[in-house]
PDB file of N, CA and C in Angstrom:
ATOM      1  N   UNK A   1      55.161 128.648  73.994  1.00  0.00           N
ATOM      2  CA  UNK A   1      55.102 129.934  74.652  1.00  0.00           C
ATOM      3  C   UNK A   1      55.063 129.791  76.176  1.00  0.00           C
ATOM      4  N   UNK A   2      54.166 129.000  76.714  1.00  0.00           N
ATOM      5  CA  UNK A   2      54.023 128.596  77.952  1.00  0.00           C
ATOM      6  C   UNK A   2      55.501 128.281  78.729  1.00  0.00           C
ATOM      7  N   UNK A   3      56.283 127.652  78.145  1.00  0.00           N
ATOM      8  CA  UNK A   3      57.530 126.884  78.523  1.00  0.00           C
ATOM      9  C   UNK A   3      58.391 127.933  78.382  1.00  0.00           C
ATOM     10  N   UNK A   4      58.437 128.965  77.412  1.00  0.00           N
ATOM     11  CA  UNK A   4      59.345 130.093  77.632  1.00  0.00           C
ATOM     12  C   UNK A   4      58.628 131.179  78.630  1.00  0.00           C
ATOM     13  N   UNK A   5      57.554 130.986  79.436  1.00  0.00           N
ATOM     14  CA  UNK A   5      57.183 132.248  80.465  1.00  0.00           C
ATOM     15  C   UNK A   5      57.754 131.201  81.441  1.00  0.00           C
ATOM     16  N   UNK A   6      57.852 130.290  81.488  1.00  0.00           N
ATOM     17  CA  UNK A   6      58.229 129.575  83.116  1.00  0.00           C
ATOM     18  C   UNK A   6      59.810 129.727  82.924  1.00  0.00           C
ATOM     19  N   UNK A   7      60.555 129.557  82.050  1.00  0.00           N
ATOM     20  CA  UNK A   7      61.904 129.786  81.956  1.00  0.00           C
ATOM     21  C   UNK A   7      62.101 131.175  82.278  1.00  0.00           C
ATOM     22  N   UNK A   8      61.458 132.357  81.592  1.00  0.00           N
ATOM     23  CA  UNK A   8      62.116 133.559  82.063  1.00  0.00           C
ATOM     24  C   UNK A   8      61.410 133.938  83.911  1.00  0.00           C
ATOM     25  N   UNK A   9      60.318 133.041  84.506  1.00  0.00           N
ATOM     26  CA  UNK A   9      59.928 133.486  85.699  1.00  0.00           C
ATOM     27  C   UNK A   9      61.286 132.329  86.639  1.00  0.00           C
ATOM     28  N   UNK A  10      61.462 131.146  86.343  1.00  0.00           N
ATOM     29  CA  UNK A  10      62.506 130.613  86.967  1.00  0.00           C
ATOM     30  C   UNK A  10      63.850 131.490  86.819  1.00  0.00           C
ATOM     31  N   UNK A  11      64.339 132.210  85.927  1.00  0.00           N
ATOM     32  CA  UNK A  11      65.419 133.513  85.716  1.00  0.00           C
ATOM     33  C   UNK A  11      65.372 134.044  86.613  1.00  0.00           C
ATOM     34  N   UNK A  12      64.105 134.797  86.959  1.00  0.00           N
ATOM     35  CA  UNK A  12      63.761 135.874  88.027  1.00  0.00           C
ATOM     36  C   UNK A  12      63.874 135.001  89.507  1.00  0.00           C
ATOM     37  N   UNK A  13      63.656 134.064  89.466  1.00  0.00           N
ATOM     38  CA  UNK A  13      64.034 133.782  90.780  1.00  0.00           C
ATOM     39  C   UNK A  13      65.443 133.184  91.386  1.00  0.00           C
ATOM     40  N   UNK A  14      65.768 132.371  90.271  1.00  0.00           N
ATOM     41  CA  UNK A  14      67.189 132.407  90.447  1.00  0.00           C
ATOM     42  C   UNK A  14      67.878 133.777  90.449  1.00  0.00           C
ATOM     43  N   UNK A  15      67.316 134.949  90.202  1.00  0.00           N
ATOM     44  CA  UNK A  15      68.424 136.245  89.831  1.00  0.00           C
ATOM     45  C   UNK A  15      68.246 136.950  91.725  1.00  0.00           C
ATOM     46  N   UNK A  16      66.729 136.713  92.109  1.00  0.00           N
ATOM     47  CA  UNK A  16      66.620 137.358  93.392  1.00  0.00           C
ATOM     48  C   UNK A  16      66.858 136.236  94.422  1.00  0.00           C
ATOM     49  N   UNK A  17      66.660 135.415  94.398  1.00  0.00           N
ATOM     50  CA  UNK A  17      67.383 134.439  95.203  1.00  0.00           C
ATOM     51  C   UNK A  17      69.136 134.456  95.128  1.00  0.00           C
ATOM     52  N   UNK A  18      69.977 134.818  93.905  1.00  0.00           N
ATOM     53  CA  UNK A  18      71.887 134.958  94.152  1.00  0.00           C
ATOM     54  C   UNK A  18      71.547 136.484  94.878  1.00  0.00           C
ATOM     55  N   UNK A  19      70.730 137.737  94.582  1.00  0.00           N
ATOM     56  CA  UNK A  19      71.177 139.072  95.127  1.00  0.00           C
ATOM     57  C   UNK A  19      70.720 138.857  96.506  1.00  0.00           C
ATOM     58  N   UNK A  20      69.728 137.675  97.225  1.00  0.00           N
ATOM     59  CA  UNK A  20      69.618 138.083  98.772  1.00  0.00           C
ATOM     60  C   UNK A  20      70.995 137.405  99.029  1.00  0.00           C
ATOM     61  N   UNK A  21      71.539 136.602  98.442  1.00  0.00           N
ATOM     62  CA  UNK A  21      72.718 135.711  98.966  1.00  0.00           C
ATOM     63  C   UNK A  21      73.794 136.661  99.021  1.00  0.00           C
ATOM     64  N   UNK A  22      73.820 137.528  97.976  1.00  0.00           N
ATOM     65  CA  UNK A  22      74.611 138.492  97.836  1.00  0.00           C
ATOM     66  C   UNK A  22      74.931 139.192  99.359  1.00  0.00           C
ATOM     67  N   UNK A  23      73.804 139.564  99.339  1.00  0.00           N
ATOM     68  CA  UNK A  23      73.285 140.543 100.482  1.00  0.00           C
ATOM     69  C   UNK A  23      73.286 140.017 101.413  1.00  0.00           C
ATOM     70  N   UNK A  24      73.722 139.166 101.888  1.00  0.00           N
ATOM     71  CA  UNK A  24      73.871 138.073 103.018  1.00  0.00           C
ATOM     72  C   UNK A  24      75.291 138.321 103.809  1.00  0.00           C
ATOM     73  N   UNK A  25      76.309 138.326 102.149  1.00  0.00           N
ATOM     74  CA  UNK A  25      77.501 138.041 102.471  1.00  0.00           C
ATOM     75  C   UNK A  25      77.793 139.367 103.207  1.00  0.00           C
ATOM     76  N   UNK A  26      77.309 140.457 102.270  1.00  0.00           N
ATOM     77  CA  UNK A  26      77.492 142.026 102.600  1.00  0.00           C
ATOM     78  C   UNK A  26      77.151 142.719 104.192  1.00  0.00           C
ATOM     79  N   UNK A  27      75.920 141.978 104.319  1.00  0.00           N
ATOM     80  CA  UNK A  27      74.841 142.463 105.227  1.00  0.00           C
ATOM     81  C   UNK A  27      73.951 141.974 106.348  1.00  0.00           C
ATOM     82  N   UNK A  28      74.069 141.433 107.192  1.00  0.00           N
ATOM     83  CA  UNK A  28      73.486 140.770 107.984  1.00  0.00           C
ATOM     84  C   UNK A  28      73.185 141.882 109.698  1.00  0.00           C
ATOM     85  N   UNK A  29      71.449 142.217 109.208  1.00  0.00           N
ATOM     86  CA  UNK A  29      70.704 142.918 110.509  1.00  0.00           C
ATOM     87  C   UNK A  29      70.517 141.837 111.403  1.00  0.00           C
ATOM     88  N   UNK A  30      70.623 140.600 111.821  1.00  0.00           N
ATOM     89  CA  UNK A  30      70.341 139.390 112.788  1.00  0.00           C
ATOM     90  C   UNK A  30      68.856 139.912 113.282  1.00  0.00           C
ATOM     91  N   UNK A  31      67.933 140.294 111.904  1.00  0.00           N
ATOM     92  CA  UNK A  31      66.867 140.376 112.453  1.00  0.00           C
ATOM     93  C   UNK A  31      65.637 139.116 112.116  1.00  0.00           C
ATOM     94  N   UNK A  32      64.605 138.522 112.911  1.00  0.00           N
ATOM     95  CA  UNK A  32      64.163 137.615 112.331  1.00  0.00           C
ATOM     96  C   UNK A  32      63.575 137.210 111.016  1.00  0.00           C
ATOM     97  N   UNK A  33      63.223 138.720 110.207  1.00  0.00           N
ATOM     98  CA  UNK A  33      62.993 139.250 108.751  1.00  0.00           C
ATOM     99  C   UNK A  33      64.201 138.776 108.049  1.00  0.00           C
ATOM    100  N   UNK A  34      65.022 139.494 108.337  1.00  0.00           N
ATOM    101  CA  UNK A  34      66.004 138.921 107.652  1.00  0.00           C
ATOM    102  C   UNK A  34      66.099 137.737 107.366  1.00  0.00           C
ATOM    103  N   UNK A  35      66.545 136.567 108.226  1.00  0.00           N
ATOM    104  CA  UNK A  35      66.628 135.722 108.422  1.00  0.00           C
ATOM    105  C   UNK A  35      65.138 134.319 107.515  1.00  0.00           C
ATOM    106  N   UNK A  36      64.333 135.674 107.762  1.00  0.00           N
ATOM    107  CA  UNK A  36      63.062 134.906 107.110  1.00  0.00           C
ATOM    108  C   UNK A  36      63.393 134.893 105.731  1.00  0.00           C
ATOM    109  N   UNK A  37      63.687 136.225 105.380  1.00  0.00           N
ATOM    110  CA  UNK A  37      64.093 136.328 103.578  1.00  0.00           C
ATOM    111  C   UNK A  37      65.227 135.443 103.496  1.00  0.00           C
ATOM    112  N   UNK A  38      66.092 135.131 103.848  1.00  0.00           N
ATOM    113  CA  UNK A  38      67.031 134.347 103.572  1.00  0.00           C
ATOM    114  C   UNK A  38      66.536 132.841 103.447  1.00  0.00           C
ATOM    115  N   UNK A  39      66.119 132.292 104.027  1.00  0.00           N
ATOM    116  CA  UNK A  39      65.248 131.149 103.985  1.00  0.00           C
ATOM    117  C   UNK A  39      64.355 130.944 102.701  1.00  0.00           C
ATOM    118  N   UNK A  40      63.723 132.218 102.391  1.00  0.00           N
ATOM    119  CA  UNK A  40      62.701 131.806 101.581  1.00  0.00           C
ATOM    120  C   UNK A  40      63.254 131.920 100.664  1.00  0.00           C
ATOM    121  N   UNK A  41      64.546 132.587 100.179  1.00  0.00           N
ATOM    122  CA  UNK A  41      65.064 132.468  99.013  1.00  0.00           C
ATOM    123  C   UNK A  41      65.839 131.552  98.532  1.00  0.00           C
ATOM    124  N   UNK A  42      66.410 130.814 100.000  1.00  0.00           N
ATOM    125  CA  UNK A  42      67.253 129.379  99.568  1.00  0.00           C
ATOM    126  C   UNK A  42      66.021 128.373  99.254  1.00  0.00           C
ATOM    127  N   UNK A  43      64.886 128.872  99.720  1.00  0.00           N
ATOM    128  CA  UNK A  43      63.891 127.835  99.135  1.00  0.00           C
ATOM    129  C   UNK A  43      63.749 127.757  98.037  1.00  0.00           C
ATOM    130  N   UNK A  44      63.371 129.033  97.372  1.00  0.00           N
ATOM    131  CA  UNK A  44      62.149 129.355  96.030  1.00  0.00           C
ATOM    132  C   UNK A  44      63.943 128.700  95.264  1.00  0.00           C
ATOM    133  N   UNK A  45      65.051 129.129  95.479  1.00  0.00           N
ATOM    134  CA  UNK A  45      66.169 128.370  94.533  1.00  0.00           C
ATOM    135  C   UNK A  45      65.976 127.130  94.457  1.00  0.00           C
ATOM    136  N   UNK A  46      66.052 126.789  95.634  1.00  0.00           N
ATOM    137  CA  UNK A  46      66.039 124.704  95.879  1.00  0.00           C
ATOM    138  C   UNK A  46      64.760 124.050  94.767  1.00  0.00           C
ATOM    139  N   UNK A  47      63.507 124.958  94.835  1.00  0.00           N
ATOM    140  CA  UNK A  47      62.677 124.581  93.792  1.00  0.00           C
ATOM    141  C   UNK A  47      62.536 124.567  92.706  1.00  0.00           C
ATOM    142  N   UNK A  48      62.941 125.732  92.001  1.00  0.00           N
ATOM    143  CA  UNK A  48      62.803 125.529  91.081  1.00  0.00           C
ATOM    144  C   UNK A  48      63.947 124.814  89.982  1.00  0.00           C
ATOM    145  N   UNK A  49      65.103 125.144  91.016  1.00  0.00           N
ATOM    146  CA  UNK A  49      66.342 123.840  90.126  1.00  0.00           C
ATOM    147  C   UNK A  49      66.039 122.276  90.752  1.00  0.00           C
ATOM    148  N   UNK A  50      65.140 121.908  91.013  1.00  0.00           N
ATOM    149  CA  UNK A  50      64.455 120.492  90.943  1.00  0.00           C
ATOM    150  C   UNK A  50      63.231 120.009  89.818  1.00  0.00           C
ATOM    151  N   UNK A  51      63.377 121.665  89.137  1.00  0.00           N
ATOM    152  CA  UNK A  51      62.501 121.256  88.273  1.00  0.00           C
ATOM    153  C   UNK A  51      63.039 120.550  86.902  1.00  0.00           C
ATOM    154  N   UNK A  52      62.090 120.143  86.208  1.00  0.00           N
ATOM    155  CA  UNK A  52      62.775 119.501  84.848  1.00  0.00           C
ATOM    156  C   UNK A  52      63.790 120.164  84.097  1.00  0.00           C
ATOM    157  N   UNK A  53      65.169 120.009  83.972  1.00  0.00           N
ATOM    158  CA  UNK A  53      65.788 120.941  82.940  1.00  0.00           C
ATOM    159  C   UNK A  53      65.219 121.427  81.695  1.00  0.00           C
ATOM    160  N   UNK A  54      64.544 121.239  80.862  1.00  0.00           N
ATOM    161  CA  UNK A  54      63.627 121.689  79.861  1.00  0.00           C
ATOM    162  C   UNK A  54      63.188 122.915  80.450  1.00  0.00           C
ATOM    163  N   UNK A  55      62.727 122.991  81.612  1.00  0.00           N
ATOM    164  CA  UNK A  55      61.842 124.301  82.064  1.00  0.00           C
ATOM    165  C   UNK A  55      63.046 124.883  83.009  1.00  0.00           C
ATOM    166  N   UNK A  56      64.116 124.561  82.649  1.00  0.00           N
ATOM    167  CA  UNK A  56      65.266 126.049  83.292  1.00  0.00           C
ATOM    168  C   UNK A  56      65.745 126.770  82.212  1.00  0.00           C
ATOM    169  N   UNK A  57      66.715 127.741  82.356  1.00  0.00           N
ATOM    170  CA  UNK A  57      66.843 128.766  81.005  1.00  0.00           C
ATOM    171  C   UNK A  57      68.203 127.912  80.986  1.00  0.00           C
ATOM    172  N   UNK A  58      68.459 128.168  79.877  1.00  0.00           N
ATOM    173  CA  UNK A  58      69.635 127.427  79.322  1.00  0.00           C
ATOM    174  C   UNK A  58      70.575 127.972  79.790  1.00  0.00           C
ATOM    175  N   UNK A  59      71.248 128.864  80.959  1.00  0.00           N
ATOM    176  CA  UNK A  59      72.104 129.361  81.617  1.00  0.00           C
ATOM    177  C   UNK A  59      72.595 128.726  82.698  1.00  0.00           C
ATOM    178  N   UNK A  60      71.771 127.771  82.889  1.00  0.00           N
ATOM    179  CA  UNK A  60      71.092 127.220  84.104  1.00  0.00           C
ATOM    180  C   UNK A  60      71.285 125.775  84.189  1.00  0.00           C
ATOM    181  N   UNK A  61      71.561 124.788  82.685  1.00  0.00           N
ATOM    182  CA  UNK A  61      71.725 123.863  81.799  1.00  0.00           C
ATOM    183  C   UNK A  61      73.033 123.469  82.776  1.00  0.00           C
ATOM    184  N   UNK A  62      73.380 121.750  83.090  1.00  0.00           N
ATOM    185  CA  UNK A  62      74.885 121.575  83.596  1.00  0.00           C
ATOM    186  C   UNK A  62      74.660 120.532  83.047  1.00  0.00           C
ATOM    187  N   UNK A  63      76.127 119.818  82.510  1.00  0.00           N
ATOM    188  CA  UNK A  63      76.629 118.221  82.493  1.00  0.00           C
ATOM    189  C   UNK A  63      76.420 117.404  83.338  1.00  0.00           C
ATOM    190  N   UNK A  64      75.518 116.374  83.360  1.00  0.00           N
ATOM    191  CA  UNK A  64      75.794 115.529  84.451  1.00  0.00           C
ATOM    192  C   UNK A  64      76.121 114.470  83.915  1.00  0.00           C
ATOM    193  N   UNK A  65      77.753 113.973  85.080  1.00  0.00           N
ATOM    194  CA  UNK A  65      78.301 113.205  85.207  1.00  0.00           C
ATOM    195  C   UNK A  65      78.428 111.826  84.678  1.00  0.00           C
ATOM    196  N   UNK A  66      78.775 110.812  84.186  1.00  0.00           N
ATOM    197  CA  UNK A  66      78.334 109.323  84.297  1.00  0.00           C
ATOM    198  C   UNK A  66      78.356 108.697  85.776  1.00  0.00           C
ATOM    199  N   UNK A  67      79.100 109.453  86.934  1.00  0.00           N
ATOM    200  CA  UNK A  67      79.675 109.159  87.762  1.00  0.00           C
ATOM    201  C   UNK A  67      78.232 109.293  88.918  1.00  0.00           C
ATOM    202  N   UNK A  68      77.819 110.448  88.441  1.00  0.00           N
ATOM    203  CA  UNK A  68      76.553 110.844  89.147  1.00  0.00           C
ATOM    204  C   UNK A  68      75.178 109.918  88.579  1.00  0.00           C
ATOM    205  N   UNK A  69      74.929 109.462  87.395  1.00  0.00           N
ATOM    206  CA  UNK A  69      73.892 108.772  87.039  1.00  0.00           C
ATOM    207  C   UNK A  69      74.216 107.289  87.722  1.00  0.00           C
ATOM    208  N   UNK A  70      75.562 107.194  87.815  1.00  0.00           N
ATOM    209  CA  UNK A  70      76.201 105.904  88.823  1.00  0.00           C
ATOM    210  C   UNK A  70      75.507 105.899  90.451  1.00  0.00           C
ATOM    211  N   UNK A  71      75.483 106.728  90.814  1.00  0.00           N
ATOM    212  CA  UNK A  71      75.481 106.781  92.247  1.00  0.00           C
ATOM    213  C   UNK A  71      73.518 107.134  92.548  1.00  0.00           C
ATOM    214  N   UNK A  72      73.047 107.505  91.289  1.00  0.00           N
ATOM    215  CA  UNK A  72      71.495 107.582  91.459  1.00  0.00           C
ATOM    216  C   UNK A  72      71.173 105.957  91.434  1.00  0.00           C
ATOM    217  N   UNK A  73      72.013 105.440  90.389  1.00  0.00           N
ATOM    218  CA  UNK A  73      71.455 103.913  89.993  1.00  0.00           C
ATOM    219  C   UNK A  73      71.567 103.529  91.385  1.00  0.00           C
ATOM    220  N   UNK A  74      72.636 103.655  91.813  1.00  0.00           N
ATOM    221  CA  UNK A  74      73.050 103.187  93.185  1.00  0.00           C
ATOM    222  C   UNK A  74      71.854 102.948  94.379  1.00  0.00           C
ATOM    223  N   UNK A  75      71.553 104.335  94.407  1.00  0.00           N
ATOM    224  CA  UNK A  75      70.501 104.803  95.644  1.00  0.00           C
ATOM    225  C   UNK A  75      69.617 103.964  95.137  1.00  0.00           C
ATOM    226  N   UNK A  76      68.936 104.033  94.263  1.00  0.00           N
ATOM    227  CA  UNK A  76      67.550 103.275  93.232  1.00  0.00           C
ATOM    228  C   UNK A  76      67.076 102.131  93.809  1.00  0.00           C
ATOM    229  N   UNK A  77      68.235 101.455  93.566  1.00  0.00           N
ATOM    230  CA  UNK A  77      69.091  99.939  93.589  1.00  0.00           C
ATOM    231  C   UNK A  77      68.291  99.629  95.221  1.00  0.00           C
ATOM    232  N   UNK A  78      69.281 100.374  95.899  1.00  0.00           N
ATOM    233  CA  UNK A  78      69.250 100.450  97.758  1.00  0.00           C
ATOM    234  C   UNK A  78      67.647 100.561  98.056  1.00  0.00           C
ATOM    235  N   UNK A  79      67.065 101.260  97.660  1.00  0.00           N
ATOM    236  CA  UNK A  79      65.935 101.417  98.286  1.00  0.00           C
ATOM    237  C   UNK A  79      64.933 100.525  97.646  1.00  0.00           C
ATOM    238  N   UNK A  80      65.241 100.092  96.642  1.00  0.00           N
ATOM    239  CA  UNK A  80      64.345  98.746  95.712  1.00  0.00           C
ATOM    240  C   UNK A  80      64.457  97.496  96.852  1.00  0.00           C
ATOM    241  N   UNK A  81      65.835  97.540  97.076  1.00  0.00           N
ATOM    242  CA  UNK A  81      65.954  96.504  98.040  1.00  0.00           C
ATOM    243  C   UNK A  81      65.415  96.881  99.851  1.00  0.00           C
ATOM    244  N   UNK A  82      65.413  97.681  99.541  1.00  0.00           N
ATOM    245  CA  UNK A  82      65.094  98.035 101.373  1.00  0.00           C
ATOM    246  C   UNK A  82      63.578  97.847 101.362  1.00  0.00           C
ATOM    247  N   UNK A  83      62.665  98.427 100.181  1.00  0.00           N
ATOM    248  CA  UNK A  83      61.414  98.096 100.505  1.00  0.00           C
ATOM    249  C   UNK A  83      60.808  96.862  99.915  1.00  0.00           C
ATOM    250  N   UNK A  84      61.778  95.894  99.596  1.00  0.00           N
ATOM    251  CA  UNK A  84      61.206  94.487  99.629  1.00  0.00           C
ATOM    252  C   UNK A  84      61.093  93.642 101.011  1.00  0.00           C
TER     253      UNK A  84
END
């Protein structure tokens, strides 16, 4: 139950985080409000799609790559070696 209230509250923020973007494209007052909401909504997005896929709604669900699990190994790799 728990895991389906964080999926439908991650919904809600992915849904008001695309309509300020929306409203971005439409609308721009160049006021510092503005500008503030815009920010905080590319945030609250950036967060919660860093969260575990399990806890996104399955709308939300993407393929990843072999190409991309390539290039994580990669980084992994790099920084294993950089902090030796």
């Amino acid at each position: 139950m728990q895991l389906d209230r964080i999926k439908n509250l991650v919904a809600e923020v992915l849904k008001t985080s695309r309509e300020v973007e929306e409203w971005r494209n439409d609308y721009d007052p160049a006021s510092q409000e503005w500008y503030t909401l815009i920010n905080l909504a590319q945030t609250a997005e950036s967060l919660v799609l860093s969260l575990p896929v399990e806890m996104l709604p399955e709308a939300e669900w993407r393929w990843v790559s072999t190409s991309e699990y390539a290039a994580v190994d990669e980084i992994l790799d790099a920084l294993k070696e950089a902090g030796k």
